[in-house]
N, C-alpha and C. Protein backbone atom coordinates (compact mmCIF):
# COMPACT_ATOMS: atom_id res chain seq x y z
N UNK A 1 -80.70 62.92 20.88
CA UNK A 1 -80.47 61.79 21.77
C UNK A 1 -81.60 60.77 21.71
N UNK A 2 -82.59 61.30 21.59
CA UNK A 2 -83.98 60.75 21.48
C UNK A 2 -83.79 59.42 20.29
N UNK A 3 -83.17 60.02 19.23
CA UNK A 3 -83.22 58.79 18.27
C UNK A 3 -82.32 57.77 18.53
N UNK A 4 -81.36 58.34 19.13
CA UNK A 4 -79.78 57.22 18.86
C UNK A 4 -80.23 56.52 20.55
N UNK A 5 -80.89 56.95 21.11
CA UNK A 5 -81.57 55.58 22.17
C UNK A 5 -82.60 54.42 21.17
N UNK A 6 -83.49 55.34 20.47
CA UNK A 6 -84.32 54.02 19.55
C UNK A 6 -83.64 53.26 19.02
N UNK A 7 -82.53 53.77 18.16
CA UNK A 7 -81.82 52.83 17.37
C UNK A 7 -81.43 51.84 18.59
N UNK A 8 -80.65 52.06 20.02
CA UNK A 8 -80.00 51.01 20.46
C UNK A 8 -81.41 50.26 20.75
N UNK A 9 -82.79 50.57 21.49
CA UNK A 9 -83.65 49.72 21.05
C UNK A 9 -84.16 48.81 20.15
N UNK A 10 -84.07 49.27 18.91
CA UNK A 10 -84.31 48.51 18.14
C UNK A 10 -83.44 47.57 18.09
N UNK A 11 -82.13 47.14 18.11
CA UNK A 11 -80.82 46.43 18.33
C UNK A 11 -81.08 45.64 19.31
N UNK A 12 -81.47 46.14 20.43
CA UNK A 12 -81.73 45.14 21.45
C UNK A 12 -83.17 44.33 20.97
N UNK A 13 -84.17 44.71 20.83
CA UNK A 13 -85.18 44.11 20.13
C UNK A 13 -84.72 43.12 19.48
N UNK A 14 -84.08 43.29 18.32
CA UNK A 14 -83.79 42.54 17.19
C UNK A 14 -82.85 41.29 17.67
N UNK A 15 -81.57 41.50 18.72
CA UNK A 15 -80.83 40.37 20.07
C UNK A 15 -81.65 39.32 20.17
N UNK A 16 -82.80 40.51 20.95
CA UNK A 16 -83.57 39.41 21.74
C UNK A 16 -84.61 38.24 21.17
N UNK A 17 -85.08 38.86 19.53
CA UNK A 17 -85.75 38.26 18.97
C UNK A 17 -84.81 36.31 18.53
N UNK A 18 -83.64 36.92 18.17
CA UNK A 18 -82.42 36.31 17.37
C UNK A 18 -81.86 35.35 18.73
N UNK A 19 -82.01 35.62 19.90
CA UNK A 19 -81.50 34.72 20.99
C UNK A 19 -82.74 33.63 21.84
N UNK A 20 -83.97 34.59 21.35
CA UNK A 20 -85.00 33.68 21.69
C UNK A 20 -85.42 32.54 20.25
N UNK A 21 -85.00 33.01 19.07
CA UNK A 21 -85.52 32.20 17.98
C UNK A 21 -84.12 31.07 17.93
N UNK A 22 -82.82 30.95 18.24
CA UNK A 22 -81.52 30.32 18.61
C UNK A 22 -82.14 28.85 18.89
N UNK A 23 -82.52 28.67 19.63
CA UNK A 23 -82.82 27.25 20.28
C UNK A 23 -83.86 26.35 19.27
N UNK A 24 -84.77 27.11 19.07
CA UNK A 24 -86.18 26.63 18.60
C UNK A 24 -85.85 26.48 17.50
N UNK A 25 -84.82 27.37 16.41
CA UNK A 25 -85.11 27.15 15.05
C UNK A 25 -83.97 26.15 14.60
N UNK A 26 -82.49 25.98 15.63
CA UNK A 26 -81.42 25.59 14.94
C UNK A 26 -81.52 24.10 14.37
N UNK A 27 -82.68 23.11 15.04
CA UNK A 27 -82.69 21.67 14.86
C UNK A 27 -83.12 21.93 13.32
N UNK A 28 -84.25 22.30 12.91
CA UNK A 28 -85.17 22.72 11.56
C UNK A 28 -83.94 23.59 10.78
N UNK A 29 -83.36 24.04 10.83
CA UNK A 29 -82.09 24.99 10.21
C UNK A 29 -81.37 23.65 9.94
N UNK A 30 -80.81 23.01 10.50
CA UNK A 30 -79.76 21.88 10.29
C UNK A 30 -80.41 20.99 9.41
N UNK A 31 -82.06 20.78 9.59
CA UNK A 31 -82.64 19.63 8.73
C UNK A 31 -82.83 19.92 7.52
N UNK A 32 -83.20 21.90 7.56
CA UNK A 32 -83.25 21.67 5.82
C UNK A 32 -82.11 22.26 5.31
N UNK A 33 -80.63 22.33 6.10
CA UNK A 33 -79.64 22.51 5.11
C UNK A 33 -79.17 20.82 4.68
N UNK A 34 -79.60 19.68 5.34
CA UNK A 34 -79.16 18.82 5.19
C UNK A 34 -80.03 18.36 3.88
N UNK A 35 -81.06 18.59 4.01
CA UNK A 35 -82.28 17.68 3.04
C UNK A 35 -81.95 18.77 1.81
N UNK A 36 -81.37 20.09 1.69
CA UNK A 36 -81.06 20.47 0.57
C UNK A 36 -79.51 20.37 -0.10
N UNK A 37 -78.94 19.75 0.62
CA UNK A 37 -77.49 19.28 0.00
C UNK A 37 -78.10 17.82 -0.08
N UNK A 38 -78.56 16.78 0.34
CA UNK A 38 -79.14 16.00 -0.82
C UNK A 38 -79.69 15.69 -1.59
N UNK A 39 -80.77 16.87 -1.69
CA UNK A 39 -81.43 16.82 -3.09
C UNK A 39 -80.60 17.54 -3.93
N UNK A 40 -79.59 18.41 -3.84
CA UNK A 40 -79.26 18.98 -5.15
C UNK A 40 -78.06 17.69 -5.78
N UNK A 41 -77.33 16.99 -5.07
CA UNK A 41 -76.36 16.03 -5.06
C UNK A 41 -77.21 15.29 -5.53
N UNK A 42 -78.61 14.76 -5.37
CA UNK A 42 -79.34 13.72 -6.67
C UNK A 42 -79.53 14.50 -7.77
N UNK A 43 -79.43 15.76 -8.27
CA UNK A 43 -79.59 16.79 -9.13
C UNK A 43 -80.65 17.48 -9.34
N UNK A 44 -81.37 17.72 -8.15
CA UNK A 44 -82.79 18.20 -7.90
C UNK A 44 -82.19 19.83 -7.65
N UNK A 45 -83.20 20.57 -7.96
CA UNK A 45 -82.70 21.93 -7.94
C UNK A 45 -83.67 22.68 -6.88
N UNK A 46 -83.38 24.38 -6.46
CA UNK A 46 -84.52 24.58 -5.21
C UNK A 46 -85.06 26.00 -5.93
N UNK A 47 -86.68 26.38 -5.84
CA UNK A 47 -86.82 27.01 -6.73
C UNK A 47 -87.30 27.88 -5.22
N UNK A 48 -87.31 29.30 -5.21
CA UNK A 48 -87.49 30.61 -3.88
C UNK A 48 -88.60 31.46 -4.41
N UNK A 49 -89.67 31.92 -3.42
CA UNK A 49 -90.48 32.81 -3.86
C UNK A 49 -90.81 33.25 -2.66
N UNK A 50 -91.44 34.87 -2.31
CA UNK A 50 -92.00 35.52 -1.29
C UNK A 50 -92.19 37.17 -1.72
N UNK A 51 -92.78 37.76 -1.03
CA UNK A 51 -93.27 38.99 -1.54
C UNK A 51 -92.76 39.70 -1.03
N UNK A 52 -92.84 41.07 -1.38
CA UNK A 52 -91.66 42.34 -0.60
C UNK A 52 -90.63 41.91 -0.24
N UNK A 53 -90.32 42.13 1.59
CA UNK A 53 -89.12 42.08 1.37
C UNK A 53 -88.65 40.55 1.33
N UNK A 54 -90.06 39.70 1.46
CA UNK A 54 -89.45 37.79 1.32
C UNK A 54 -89.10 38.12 0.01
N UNK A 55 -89.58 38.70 -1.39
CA UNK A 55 -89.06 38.24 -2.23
C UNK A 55 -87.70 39.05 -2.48
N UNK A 56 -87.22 39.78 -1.92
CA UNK A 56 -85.92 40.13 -1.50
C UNK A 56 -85.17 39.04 -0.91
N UNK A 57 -85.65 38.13 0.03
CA UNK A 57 -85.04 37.50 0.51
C UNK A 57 -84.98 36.04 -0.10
N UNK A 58 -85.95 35.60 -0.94
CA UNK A 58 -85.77 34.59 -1.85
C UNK A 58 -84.62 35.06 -2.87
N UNK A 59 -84.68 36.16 -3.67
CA UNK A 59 -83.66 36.36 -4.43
C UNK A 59 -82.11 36.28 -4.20
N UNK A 60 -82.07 36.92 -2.56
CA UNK A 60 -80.76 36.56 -1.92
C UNK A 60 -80.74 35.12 -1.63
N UNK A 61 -81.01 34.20 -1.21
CA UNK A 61 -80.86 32.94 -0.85
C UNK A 61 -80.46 32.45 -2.53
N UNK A 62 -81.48 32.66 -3.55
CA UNK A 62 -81.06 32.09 -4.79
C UNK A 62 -79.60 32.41 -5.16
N UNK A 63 -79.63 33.91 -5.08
CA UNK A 63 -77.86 34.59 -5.23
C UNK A 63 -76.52 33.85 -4.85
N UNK A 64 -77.00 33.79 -3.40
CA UNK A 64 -76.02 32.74 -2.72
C UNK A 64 -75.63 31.70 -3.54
N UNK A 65 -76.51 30.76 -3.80
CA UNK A 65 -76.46 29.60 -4.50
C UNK A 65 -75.96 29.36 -5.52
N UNK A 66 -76.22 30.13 -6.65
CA UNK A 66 -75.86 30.28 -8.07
C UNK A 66 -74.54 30.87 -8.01
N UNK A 67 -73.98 31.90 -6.98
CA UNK A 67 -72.90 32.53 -7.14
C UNK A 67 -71.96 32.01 -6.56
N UNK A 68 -72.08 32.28 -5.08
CA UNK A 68 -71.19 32.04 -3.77
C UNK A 68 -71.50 32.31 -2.64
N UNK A 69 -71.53 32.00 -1.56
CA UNK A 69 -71.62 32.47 0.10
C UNK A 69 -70.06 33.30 0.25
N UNK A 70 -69.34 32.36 1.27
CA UNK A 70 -67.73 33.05 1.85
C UNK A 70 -67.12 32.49 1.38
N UNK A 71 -66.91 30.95 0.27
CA UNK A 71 -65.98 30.60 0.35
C UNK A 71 -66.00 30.07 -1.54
N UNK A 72 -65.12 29.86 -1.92
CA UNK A 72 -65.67 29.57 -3.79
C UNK A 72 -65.74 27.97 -3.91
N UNK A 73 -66.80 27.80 -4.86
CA UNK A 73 -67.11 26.58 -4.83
C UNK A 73 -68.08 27.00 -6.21
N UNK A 74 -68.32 25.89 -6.95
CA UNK A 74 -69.15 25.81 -8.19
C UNK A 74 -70.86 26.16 -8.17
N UNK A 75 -71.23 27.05 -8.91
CA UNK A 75 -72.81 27.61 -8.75
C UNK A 75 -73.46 26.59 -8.39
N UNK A 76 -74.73 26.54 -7.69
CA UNK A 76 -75.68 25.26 -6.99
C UNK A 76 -77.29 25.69 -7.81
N UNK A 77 -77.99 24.83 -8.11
CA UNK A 77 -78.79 25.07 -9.26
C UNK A 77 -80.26 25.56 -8.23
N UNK A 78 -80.00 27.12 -8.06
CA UNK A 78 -81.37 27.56 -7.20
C UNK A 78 -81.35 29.10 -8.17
N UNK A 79 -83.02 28.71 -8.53
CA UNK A 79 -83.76 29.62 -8.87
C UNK A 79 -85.14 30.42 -8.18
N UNK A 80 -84.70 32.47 -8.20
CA UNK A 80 -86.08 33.05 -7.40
C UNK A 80 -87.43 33.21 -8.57
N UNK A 81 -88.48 33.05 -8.05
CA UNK A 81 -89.54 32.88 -8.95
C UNK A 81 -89.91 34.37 -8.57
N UNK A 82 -89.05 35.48 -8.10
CA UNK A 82 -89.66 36.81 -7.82
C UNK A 82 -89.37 37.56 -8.94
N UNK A 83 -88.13 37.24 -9.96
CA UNK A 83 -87.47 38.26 -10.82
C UNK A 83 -87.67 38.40 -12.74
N UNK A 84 -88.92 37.84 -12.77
CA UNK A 84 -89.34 37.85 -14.30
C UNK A 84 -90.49 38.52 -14.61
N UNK A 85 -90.04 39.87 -14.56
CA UNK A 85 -91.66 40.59 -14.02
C UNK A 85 -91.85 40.58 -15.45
N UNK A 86 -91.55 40.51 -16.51
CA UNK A 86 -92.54 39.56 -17.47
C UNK A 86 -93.82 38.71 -17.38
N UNK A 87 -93.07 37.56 -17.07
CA UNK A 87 -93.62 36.62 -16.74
C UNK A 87 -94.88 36.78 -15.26
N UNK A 88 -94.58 37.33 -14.38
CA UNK A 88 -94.91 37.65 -12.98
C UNK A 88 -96.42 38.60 -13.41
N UNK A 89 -96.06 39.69 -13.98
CA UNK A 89 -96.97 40.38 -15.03
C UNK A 89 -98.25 39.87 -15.69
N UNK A 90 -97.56 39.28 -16.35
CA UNK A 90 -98.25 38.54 -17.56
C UNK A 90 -99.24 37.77 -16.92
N UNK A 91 -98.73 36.34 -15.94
CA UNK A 91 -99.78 35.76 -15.07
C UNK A 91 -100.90 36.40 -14.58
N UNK A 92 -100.03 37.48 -13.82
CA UNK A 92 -101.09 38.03 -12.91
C UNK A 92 -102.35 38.74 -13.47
N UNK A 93 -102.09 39.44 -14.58
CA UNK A 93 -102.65 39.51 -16.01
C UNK A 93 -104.05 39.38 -16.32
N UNK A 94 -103.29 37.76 -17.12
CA UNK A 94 -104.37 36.74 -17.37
C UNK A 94 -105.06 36.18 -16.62
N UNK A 95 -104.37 35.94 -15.23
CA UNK A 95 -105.50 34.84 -14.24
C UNK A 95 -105.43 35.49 -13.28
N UNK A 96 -104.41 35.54 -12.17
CA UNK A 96 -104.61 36.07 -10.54
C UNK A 96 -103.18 35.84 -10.33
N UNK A 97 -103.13 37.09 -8.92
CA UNK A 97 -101.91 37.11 -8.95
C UNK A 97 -101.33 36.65 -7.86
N UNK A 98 -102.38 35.06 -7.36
CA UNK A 98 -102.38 34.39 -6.50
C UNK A 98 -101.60 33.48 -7.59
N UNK A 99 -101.39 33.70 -8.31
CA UNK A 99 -100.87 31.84 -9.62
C UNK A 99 -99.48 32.24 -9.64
N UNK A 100 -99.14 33.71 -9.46
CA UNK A 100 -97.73 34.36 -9.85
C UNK A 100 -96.41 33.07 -9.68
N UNK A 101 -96.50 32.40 -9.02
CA UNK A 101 -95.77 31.60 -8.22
C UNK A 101 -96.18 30.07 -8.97
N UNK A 102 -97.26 29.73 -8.93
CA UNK A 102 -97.91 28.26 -8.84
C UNK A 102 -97.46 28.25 -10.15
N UNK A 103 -97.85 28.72 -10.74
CA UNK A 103 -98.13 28.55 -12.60
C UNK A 103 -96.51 27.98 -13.45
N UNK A 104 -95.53 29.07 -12.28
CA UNK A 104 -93.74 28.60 -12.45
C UNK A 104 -93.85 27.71 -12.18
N UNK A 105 -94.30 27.30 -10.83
CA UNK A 105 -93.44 26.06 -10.08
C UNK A 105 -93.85 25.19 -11.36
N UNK A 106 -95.53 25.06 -11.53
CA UNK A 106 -95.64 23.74 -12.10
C UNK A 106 -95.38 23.42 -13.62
N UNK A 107 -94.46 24.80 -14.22
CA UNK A 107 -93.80 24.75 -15.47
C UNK A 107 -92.52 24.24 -15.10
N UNK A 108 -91.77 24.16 -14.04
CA UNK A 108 -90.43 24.55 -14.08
C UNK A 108 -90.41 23.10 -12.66
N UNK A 109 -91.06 23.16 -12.25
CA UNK A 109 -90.68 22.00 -10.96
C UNK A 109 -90.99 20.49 -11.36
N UNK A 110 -89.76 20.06 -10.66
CA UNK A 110 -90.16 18.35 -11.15
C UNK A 110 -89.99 17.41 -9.56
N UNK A 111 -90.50 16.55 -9.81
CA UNK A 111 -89.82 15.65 -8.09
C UNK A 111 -88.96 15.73 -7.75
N UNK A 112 -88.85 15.64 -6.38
CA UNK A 112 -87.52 15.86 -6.07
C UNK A 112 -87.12 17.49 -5.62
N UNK A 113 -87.49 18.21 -6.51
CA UNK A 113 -87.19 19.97 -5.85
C UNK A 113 -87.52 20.50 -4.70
N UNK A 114 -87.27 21.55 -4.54
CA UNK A 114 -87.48 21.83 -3.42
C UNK A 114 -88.05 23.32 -3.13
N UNK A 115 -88.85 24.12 -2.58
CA UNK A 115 -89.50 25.16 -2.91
C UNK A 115 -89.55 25.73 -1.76
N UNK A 116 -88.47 27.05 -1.77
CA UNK A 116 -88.07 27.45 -0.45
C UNK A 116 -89.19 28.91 -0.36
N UNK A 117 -90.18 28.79 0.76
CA UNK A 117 -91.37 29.69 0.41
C UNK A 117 -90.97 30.56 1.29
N UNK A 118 -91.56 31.95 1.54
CA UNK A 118 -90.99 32.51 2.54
C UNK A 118 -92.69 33.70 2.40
N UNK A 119 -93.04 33.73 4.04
CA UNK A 119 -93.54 34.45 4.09
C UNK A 119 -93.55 35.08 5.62
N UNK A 120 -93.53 36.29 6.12
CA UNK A 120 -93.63 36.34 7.78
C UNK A 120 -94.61 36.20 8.40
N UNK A 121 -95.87 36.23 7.46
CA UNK A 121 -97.10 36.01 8.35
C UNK A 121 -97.66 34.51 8.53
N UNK A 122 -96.99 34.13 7.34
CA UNK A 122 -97.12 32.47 6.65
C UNK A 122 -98.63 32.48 6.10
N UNK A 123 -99.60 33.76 5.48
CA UNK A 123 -100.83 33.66 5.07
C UNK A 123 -100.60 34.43 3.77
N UNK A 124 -99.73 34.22 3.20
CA UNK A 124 -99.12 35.08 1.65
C UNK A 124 -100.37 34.10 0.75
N UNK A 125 -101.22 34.61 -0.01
CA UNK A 125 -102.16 33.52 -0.77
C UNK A 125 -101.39 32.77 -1.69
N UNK A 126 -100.43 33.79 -2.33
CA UNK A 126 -99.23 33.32 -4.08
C UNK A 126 -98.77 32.39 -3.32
N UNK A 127 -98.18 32.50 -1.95
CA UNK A 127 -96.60 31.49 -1.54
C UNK A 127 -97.64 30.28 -1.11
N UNK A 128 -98.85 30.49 -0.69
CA UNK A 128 -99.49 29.03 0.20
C UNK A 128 -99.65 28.07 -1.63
N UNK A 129 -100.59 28.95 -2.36
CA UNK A 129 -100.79 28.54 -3.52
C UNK A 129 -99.77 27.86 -4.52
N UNK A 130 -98.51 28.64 -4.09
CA UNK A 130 -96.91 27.75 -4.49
C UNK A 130 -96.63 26.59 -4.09
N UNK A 131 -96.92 26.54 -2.44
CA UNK A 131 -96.63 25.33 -2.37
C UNK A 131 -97.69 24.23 -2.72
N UNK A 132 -98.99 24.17 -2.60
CA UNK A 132 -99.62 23.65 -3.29
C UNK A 132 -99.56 23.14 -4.85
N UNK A 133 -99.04 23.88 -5.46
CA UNK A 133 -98.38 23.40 -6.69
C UNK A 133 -97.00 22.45 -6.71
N UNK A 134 -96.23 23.29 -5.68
CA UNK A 134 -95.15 22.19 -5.58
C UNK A 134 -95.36 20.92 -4.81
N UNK A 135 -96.17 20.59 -3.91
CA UNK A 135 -97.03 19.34 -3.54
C UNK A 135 -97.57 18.53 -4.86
N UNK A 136 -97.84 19.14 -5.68
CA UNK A 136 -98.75 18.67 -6.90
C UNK A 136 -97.46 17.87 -7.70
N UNK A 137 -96.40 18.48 -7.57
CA UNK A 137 -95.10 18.32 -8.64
C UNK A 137 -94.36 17.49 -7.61
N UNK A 138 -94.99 17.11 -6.56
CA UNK A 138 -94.11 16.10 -5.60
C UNK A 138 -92.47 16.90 -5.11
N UNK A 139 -92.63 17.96 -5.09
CA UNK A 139 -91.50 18.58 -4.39
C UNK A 139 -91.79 18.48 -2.98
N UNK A 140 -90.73 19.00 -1.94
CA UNK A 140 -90.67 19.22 -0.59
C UNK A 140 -90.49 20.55 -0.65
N UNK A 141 -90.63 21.29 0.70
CA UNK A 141 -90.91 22.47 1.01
C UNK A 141 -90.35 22.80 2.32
N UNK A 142 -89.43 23.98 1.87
CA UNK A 142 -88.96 24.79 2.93
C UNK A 142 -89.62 26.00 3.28
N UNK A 143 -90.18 26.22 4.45
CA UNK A 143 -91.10 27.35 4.49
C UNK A 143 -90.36 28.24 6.08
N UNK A 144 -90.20 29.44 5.46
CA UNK A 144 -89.57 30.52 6.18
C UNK A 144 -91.01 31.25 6.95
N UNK A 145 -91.11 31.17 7.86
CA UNK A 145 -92.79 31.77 8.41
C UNK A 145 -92.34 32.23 9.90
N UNK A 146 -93.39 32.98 10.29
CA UNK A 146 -93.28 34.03 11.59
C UNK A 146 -94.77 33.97 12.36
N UNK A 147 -95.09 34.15 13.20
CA UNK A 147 -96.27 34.40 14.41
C UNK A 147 -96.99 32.74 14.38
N UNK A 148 -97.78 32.54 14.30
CA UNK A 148 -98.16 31.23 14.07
C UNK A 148 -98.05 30.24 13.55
N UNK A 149 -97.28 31.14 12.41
CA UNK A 149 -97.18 29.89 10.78
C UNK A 149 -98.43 30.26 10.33
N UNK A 150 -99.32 30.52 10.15
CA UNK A 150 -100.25 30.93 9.70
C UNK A 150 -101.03 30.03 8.80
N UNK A 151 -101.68 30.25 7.43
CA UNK A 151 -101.96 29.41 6.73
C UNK A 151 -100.82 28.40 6.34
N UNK A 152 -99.43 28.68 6.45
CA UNK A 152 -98.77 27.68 5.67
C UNK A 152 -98.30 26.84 6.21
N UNK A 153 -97.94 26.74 8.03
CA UNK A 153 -97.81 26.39 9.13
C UNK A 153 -99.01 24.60 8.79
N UNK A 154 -100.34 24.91 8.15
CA UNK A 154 -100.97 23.60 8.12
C UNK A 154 -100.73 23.05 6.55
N UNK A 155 -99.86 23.58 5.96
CA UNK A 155 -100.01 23.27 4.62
C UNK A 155 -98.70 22.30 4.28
N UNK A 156 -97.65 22.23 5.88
CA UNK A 156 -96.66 21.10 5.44
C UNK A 156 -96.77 20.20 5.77
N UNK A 157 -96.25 18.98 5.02
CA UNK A 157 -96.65 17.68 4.92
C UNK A 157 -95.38 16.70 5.72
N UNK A 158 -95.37 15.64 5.97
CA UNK A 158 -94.09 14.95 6.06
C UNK A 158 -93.08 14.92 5.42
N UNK A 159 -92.20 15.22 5.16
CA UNK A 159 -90.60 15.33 4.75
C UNK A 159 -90.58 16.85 4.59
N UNK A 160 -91.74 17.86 4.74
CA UNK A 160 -91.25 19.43 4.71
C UNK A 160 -90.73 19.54 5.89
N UNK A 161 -90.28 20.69 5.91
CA UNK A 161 -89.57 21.85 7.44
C UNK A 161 -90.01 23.48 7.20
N UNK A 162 -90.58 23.64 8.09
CA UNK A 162 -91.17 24.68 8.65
C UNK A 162 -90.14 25.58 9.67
N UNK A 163 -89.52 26.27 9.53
CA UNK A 163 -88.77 26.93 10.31
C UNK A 163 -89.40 28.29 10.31
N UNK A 164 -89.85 28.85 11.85
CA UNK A 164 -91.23 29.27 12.39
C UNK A 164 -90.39 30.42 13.29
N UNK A 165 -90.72 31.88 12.89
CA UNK A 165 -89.82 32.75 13.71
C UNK A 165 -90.46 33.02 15.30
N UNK A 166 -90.25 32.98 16.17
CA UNK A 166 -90.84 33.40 17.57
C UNK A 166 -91.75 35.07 17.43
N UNK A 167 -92.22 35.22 17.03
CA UNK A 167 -92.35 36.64 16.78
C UNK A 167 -93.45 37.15 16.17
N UNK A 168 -94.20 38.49 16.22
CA UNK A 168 -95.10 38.75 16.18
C UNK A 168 -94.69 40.47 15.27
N UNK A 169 -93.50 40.68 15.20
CA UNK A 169 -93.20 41.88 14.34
C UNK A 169 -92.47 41.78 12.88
N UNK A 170 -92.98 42.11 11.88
CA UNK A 170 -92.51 41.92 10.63
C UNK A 170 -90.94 42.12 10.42
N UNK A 171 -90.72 43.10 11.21
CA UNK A 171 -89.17 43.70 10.85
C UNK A 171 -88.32 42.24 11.69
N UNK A 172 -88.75 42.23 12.81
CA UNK A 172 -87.59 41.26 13.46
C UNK A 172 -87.68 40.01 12.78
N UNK A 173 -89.03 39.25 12.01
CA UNK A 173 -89.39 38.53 11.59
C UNK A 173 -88.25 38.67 10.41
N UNK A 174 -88.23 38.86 9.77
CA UNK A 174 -87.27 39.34 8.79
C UNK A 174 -86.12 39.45 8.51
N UNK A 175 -85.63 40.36 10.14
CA UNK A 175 -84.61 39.84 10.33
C UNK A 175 -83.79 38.33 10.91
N UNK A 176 -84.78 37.89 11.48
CA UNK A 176 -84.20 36.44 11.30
C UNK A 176 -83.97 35.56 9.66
N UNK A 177 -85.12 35.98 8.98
CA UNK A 177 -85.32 35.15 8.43
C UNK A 177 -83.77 35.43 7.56
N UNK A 178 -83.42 36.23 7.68
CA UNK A 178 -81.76 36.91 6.60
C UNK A 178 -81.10 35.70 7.10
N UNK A 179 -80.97 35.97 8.70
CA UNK A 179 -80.03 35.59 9.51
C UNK A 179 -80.45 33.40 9.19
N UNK A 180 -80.95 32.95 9.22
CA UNK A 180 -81.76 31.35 8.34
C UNK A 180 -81.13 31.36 7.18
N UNK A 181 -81.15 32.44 6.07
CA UNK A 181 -80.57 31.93 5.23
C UNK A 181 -79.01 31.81 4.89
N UNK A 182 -78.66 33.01 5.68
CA UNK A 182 -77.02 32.91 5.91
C UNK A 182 -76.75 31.35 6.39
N UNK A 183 -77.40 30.85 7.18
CA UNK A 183 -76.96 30.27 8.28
C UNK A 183 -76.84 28.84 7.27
N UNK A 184 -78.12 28.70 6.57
CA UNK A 184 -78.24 27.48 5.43
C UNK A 184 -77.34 27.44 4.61
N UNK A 185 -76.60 29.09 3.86
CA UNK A 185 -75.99 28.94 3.12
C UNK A 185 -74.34 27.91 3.35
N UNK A 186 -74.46 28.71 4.76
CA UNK A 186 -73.28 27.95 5.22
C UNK A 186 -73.09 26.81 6.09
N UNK A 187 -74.32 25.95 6.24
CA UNK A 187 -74.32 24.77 6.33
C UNK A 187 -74.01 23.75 5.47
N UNK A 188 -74.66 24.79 4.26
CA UNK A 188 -74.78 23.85 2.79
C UNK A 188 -73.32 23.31 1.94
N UNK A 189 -72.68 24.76 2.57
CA UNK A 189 -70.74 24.94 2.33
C UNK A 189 -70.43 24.00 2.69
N UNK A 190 -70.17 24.11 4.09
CA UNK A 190 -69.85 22.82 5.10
C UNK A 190 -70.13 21.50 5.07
N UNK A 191 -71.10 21.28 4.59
CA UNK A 191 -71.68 19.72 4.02
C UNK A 191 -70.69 19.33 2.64
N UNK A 192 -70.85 20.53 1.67
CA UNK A 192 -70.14 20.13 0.40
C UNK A 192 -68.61 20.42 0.22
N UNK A 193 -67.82 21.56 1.16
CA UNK A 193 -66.89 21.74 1.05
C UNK A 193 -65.78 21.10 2.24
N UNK A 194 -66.49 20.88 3.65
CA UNK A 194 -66.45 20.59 4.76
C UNK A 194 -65.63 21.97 5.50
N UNK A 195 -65.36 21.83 6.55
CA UNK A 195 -64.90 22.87 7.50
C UNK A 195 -64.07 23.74 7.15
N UNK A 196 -63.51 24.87 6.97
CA UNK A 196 -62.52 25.73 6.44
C UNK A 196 -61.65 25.79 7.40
């Protein structure tokens, strides 16, 4: 009995995190599903990176994109900078495995892109160091962050969005951040496909 009460704890936890982050995050949710259905419509593409389970969760957001959300519609040009452990390897390697990230963007990013960072503490060194590169390449920046925003919280500029979880626990942190990208994916539908 002992456990199957935690579990409904944790559930309620996770509610409450998801009903207190509702208000605060949905304006910043709407702005960067909007600012990323017009950059890909000028033909700008969005490149995803984060570590553990962010880079789990960059890879899913890219998935979405390239494949499908709920409804069919033609692949959307988003690439995760988590899945070339070649490449990922190799960097980290030769230089630091603070560049893992930077070294892509600034092979692969041009103006105009967009560099969806994701970290829960927002003090990831690779993802702050990413966007710094994508600043360099004149991209904008979507940054997925939790407790303060942390280092990356001062690292956005005018035309980024910072969407900032209420929260101070990795797991719930996390779980919002799923629940952000669902939510983009299907804003992004809705913009390009309109209402079902």
């Amino acid at each position: 009995m002992e456990l199957i009460e935690r579990v409904h704890e944790l559930f309620e936890h996770s509610i409450q995190v998801k009903t207190d982050a509702q208000p605060l995050l949905a304006p910043a949710i709407a702005a960067a599903a909007e600012l990323i259905v017009t950059r890909i419509l000028q033909g700008s593409k969005i490149l995803s990176c984060g570590n553990g389970g962010s880079a789990g969760d960059a890879q899913h957001f890219s998935s979405e994109m390239l494949n499908r959300f709920e409804r069919e519609r033609p692949g959307l040009p988003a690439f995760a900078l988590t899945t070339d452990s070649a490449t990922i390897t190799s960097i980290a390697n030769d230089y630091h495995y603070d560049e893992i990230f930077s070294k892509q963007i600034t092979a692969l990013g041009h103006p105009g892109d967009i560099l969806l960072a994701i970290s829960t503490s927002g003090n990831s060194s690779n993802v702050m160091a990413a966007i710094n590169a994508a600043h360099e390449q004149e991209m904008l920046i979507v940054a997925l962050t939790g407790r303060d925003g942390g280092g990356m919280g001062s690292q956005i500029n005018e035309g980024d969005i910072e969407i900032r979880v209420p929260s101070d626990s990795t797991a719930r942190i996390q779980e919002v951040h799923l629940l952000v990208i669902h939510s983009l994916c299907d804003l992004i539908d809705r913009q390009l496909l309109g209402t079902p």
